[in-house]
PDB file of N, CA and C in Angstrom:
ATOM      1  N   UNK A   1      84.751 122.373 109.027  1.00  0.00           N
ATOM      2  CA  UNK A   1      86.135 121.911 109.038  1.00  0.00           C
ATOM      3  C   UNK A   1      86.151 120.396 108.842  1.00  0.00           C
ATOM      4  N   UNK A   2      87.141 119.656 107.900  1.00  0.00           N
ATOM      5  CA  UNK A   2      87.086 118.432 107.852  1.00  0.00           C
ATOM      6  C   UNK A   2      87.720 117.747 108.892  1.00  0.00           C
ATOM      7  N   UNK A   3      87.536 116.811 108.914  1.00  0.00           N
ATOM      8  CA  UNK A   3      88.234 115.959 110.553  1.00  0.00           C
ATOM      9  C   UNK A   3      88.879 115.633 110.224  1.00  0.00           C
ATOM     10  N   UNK A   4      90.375 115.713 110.861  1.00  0.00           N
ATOM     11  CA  UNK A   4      91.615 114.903 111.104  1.00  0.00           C
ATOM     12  C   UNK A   4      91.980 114.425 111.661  1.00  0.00           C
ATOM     13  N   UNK A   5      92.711 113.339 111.250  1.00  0.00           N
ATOM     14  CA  UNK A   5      92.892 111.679 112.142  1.00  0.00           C
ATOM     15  C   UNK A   5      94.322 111.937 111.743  1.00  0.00           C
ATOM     16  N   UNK A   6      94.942 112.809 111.815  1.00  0.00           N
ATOM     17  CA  UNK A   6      96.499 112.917 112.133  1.00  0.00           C
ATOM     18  C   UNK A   6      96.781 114.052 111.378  1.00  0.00           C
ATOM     19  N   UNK A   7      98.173 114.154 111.840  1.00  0.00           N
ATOM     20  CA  UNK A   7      98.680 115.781 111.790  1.00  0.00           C
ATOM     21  C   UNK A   7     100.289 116.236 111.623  1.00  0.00           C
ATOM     22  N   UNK A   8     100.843 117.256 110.271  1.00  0.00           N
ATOM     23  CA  UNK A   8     101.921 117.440 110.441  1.00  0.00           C
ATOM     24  C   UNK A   8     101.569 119.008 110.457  1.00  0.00           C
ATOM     25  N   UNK A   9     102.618 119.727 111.200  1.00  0.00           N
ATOM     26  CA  UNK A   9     102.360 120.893 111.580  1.00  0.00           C
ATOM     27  C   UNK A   9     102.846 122.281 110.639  1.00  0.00           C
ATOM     28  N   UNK A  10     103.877 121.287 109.620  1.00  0.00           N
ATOM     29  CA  UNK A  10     104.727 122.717 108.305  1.00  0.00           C
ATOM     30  C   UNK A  10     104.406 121.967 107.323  1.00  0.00           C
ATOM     31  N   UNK A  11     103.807 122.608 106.159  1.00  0.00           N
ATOM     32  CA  UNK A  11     104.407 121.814 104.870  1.00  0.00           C
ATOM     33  C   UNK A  11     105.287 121.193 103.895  1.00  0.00           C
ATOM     34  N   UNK A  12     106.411 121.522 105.124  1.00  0.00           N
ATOM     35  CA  UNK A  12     107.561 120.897 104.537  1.00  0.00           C
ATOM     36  C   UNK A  12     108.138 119.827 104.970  1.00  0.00           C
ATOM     37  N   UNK A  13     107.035 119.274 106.081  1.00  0.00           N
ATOM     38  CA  UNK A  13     107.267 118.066 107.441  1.00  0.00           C
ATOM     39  C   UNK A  13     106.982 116.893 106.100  1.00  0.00           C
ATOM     40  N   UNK A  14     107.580 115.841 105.945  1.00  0.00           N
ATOM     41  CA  UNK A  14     107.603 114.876 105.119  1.00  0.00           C
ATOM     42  C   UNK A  14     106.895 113.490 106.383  1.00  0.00           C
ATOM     43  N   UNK A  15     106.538 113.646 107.807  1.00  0.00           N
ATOM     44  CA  UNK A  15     105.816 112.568 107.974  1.00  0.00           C
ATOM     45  C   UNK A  15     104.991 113.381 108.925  1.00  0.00           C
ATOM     46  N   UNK A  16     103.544 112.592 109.110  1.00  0.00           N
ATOM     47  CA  UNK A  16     102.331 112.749 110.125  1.00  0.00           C
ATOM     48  C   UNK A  16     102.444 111.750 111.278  1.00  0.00           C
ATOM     49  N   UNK A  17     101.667 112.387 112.138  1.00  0.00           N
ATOM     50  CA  UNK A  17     101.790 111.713 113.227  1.00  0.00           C
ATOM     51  C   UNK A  17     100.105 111.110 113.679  1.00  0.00           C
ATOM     52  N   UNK A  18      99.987 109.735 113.947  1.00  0.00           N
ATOM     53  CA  UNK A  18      98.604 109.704 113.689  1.00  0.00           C
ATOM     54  C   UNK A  18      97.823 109.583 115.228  1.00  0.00           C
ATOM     55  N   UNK A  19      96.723 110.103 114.983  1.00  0.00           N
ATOM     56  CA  UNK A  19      96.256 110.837 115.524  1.00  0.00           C
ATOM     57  C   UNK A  19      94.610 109.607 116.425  1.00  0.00           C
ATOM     58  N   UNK A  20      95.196 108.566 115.837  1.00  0.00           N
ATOM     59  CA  UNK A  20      94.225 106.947 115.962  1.00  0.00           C
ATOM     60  C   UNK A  20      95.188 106.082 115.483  1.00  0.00           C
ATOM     61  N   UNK A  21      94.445 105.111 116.290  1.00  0.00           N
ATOM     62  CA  UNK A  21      95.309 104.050 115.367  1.00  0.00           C
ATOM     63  C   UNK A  21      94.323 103.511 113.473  1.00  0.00           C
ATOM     64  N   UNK A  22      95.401 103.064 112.534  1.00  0.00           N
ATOM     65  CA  UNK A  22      95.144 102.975 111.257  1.00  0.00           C
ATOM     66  C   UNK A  22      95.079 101.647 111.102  1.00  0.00           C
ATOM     67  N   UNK A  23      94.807 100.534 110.358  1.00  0.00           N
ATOM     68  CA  UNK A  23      94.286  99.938 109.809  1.00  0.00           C
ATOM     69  C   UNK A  23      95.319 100.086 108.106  1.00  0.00           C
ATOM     70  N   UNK A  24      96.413  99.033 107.704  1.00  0.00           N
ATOM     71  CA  UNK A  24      96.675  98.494 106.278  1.00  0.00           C
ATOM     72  C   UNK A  24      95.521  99.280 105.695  1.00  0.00           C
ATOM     73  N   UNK A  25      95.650 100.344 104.361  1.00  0.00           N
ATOM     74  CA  UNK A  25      94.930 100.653 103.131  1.00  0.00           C
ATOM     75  C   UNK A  25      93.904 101.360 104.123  1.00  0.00           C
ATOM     76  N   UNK A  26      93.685 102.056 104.885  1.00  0.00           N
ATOM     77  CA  UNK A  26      92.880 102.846 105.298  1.00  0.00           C
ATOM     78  C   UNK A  26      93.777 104.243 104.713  1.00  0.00           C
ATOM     79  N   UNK A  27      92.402 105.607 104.899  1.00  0.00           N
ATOM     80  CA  UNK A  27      92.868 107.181 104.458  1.00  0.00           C
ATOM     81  C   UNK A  27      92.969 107.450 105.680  1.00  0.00           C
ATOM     82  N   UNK A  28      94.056 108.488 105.545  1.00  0.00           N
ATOM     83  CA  UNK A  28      94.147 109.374 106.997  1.00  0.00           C
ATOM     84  C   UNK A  28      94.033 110.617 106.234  1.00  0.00           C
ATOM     85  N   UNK A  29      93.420 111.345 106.978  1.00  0.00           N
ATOM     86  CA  UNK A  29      93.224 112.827 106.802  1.00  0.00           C
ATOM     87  C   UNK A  29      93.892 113.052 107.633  1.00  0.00           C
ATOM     88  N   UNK A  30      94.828 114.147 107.015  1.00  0.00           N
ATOM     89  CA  UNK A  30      96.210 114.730 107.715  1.00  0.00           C
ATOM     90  C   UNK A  30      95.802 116.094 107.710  1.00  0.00           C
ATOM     91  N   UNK A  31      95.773 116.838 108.752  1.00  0.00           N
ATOM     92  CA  UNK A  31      95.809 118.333 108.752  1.00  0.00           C
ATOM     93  C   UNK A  31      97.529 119.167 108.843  1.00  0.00           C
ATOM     94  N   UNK A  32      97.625 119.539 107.361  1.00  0.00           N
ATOM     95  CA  UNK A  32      98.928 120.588 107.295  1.00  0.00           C
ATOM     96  C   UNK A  32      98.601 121.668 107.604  1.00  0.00           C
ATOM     97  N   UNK A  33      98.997 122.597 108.580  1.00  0.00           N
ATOM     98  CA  UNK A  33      98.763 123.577 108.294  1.00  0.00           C
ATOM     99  C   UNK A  33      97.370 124.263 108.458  1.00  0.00           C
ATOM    100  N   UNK A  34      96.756 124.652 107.571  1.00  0.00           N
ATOM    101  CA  UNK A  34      94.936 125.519 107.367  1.00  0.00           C
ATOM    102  C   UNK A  34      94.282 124.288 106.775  1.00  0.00           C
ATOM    103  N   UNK A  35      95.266 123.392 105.980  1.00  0.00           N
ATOM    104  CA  UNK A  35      94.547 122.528 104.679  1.00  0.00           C
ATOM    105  C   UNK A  35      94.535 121.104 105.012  1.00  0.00           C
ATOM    106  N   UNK A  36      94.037 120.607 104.779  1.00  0.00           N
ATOM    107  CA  UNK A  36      94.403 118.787 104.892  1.00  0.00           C
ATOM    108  C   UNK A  36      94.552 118.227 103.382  1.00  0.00           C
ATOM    109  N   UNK A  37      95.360 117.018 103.573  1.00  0.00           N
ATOM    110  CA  UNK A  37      95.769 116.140 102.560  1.00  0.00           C
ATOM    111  C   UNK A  37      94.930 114.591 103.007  1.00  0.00           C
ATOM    112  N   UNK A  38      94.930 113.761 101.755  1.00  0.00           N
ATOM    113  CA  UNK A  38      94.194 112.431 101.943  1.00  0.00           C
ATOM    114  C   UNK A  38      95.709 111.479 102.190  1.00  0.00           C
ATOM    115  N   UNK A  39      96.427 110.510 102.491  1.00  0.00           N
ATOM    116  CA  UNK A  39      97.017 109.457 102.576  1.00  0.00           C
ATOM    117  C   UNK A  39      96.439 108.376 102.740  1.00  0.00           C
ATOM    118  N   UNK A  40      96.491 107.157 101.605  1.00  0.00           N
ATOM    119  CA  UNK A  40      96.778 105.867 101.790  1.00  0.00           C
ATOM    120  C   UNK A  40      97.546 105.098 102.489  1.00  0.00           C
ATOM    121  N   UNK A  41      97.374 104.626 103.396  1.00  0.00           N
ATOM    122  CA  UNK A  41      98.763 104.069 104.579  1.00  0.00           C
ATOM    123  C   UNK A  41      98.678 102.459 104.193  1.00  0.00           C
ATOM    124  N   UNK A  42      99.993 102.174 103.861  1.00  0.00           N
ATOM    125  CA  UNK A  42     100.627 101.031 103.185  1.00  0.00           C
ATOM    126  C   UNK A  42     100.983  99.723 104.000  1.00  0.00           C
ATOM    127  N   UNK A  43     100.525 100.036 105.536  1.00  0.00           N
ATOM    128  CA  UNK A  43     100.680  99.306 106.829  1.00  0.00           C
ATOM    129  C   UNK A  43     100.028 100.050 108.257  1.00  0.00           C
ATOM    130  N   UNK A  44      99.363  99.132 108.795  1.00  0.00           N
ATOM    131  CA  UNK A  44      98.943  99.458 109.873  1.00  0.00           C
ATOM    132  C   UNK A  44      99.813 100.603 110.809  1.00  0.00           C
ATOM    133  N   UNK A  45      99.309 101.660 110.591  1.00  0.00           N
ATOM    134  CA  UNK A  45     100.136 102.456 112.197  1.00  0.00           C
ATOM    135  C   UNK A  45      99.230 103.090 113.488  1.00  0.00           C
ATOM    136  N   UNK A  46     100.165 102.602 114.544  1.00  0.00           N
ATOM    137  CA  UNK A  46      99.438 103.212 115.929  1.00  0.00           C
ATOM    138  C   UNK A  46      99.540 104.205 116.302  1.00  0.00           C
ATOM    139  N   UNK A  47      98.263 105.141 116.928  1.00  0.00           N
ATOM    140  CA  UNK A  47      98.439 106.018 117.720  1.00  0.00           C
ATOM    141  C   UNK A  47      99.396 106.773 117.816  1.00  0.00           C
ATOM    142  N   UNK A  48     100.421 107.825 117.585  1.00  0.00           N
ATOM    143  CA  UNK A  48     100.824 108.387 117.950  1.00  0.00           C
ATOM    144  C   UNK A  48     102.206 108.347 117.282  1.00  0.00           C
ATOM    145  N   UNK A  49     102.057 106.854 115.851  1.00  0.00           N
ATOM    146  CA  UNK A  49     103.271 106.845 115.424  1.00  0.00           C
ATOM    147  C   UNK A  49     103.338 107.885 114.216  1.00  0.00           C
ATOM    148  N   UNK A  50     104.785 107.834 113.695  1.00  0.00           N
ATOM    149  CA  UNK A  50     104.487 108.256 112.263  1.00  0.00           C
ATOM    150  C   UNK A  50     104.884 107.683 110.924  1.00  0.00           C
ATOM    151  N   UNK A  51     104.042 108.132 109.782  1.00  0.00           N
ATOM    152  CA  UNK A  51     103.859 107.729 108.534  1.00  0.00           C
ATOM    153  C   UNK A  51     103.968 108.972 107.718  1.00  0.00           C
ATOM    154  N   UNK A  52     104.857 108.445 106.952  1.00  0.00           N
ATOM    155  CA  UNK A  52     105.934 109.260 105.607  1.00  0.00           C
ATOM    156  C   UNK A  52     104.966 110.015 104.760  1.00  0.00           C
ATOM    157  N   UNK A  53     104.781 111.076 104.590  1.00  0.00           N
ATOM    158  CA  UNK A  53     103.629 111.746 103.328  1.00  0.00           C
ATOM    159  C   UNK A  53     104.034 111.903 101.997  1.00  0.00           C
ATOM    160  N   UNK A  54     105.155 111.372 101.918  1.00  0.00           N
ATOM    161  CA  UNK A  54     105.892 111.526 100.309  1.00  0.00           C
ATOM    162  C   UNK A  54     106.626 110.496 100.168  1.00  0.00           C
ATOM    163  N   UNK A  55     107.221 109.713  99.646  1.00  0.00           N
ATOM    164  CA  UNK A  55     108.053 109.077  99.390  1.00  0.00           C
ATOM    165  C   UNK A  55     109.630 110.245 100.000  1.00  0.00           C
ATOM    166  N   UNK A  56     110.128 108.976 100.914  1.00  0.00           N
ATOM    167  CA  UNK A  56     111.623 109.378 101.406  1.00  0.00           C
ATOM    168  C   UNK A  56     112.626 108.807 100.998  1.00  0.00           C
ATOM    169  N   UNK A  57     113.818 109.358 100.336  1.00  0.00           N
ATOM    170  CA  UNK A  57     114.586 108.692  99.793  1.00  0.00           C
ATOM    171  C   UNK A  57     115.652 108.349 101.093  1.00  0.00           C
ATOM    172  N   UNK A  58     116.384 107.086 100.781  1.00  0.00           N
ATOM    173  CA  UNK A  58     117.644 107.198 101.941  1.00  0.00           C
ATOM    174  C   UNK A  58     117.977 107.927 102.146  1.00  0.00           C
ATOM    175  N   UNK A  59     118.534 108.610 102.957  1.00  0.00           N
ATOM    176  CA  UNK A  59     119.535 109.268 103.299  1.00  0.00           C
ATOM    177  C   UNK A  59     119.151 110.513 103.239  1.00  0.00           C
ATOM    178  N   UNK A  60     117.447 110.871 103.177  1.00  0.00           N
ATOM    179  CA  UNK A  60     117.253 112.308 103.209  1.00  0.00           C
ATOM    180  C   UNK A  60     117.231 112.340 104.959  1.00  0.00           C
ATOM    181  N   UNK A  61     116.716 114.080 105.092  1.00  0.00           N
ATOM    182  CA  UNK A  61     116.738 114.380 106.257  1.00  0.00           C
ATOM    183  C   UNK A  61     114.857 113.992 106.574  1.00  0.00           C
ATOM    184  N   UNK A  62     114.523 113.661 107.876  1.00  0.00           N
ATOM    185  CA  UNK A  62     113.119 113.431 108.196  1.00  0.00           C
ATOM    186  C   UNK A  62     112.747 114.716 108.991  1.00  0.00           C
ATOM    187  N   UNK A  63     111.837 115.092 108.600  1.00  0.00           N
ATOM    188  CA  UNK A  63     111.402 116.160 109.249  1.00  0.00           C
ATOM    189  C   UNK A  63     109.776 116.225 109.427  1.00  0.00           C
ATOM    190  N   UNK A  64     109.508 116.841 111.049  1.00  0.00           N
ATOM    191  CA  UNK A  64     107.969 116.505 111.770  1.00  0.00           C
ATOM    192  C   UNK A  64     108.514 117.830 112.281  1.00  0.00           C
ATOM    193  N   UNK A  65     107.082 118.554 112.334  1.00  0.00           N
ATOM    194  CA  UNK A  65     106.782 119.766 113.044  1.00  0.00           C
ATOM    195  C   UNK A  65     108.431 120.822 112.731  1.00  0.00           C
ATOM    196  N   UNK A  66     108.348 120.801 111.279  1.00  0.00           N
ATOM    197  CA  UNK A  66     109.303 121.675 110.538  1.00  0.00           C
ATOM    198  C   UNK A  66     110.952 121.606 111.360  1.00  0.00           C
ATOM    199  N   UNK A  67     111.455 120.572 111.882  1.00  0.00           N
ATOM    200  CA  UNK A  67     112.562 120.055 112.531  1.00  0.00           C
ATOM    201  C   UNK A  67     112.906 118.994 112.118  1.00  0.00           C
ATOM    202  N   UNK A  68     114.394 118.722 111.499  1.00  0.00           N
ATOM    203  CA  UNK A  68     115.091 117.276 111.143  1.00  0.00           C
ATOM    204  C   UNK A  68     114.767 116.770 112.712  1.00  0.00           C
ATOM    205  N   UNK A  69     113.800 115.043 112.708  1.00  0.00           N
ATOM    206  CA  UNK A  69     114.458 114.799 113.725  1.00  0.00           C
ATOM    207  C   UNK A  69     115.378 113.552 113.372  1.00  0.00           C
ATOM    208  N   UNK A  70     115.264 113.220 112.407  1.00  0.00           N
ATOM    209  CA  UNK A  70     116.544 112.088 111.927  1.00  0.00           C
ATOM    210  C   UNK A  70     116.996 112.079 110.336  1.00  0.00           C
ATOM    211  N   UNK A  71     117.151 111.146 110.037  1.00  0.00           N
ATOM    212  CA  UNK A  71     117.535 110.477 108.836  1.00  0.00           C
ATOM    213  C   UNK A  71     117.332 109.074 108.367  1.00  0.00           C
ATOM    214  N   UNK A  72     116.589 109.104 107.189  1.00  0.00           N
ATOM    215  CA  UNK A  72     116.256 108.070 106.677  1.00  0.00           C
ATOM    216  C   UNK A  72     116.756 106.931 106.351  1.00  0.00           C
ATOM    217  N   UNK A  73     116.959 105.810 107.206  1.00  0.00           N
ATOM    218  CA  UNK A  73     118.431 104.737 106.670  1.00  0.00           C
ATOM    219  C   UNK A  73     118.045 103.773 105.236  1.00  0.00           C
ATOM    220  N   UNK A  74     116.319 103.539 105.210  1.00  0.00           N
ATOM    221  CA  UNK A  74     115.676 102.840 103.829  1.00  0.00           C
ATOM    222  C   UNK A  74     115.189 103.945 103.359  1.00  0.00           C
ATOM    223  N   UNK A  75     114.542 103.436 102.301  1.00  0.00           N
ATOM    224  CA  UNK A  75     113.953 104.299 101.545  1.00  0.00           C
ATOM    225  C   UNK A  75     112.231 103.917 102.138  1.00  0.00           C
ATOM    226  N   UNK A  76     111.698 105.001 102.106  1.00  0.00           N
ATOM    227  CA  UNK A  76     110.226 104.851 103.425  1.00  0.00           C
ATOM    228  C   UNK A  76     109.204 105.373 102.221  1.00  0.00           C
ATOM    229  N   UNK A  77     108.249 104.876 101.896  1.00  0.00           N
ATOM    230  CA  UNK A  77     107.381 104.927 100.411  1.00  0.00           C
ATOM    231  C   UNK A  77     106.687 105.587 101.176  1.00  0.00           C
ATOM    232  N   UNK A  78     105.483 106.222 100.762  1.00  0.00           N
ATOM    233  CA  UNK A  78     104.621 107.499 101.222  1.00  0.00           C
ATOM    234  C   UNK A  78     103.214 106.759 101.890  1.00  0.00           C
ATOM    235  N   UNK A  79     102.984 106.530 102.581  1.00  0.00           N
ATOM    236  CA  UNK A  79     101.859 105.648 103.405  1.00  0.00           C
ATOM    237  C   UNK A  79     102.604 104.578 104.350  1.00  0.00           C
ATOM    238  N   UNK A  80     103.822 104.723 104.468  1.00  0.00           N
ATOM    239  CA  UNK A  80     104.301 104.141 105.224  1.00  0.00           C
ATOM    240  C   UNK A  80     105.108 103.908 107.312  1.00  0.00           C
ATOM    241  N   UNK A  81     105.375 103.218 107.648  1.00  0.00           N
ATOM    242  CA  UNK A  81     105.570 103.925 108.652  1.00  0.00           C
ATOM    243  C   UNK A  81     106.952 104.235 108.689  1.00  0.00           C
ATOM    244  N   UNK A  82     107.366 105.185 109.617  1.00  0.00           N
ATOM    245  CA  UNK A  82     108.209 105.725 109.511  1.00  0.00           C
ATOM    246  C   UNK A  82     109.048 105.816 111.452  1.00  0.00           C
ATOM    247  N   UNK A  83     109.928 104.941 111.525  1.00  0.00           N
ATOM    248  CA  UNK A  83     109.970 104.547 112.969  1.00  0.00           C
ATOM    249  C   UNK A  83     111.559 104.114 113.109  1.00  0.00           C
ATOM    250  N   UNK A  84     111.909 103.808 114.470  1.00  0.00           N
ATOM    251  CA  UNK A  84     112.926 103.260 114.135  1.00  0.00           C
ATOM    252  C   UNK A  84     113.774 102.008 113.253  1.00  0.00           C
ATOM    253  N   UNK A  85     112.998 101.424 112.790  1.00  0.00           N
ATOM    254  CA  UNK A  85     113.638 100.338 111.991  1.00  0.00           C
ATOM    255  C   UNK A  85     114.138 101.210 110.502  1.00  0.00           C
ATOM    256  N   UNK A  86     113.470 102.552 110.351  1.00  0.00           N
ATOM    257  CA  UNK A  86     114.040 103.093 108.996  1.00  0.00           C
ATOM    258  C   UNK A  86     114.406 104.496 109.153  1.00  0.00           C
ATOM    259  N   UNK A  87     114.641 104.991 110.610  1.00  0.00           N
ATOM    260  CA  UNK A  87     115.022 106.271 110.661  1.00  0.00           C
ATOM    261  C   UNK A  87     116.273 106.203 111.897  1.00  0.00           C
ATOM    262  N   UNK A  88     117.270 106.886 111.861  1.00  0.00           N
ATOM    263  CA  UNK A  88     118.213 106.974 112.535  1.00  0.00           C
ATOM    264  C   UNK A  88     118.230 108.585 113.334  1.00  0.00           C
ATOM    265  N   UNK A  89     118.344 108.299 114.709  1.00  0.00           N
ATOM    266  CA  UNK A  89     118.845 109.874 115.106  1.00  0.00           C
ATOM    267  C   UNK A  89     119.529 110.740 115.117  1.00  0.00           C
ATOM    268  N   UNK A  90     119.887 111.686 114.924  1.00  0.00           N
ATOM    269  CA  UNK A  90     121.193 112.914 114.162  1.00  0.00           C
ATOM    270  C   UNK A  90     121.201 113.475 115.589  1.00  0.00           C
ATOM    271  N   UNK A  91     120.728 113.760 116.824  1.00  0.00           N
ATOM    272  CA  UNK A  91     120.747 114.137 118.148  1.00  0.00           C
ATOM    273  C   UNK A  91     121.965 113.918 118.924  1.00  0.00           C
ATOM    274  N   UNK A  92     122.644 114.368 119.241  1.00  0.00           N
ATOM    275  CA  UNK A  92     123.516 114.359 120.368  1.00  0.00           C
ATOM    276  C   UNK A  92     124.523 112.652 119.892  1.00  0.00           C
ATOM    277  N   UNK A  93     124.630 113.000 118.667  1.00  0.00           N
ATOM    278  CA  UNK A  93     125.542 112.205 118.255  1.00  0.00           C
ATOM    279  C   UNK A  93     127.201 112.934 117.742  1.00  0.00           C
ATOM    280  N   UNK A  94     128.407 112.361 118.888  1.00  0.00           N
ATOM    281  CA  UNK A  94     129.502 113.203 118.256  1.00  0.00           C
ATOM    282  C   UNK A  94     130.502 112.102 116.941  1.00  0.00           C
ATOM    283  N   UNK A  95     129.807 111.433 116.605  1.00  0.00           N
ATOM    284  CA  UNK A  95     130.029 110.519 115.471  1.00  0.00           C
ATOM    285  C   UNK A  95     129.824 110.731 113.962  1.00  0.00           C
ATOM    286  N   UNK A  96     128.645 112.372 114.131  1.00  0.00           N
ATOM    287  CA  UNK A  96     128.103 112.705 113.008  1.00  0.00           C
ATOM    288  C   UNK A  96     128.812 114.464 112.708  1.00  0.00           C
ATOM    289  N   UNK A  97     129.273 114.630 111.595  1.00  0.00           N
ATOM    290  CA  UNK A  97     129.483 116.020 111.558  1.00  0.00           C
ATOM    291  C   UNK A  97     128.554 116.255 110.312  1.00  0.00           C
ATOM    292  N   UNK A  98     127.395 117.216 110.590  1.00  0.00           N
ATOM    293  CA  UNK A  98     126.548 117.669 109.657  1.00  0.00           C
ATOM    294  C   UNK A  98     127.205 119.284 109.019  1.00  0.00           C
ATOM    295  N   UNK A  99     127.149 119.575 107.894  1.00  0.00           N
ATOM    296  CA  UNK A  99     127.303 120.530 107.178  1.00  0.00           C
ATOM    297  C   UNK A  99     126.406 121.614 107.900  1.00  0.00           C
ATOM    298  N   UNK A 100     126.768 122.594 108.225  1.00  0.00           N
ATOM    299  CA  UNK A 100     126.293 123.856 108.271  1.00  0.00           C
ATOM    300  C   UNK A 100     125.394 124.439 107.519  1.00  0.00           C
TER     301      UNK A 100
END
């Protein structure tokens, strides 16, 4: 089995959660699923944060462990981190009416 240094749990989760801390231009081996993917990370991330596996456009939905947990307020390039300065919460907000 190859080793993974971070982890999204569906393949349709658009960020990992890392699993060490990273190091600017280091690979993370991400385990999806059965399979792992390679990422280039575009900025240092810590422990336990997360970093985007695709390019996110504004205003998409963010999703970890196959659950929106927010929304993207920048656009978050794919090795990047992905935190509050570029994600907003959709949670227990009565300010937001989401489509069905």
């Amino acid at each position: 089995m190859t080793k993974r240094d971070a982890i999204a749990l569906r393949a349709e989760d658009n960020v990992a959660t890392a699993l060490r801390d990273f190091a600017a231009g280091e690979v993370a081996t991400v385990g999806v699923d059965q399979s792992t993917v390679a990422v280039t990370l575009a900025e240092a991330i810590a422990f336990g944060h997360k970093f985007a596996l695709r390019d996110i456009a504004r205003g998409d939905d963010v999703l970890k462990y196959g659950e929106v947990i927010g929304r993207a307020t920048a656009d978050i390039a794919k090795g990047s981190h992905a935190h509050v300065q570029n994600i907003e919460s959709l949670r227990g907000r009565g300010d937001l009416v989401r489509p069905a």
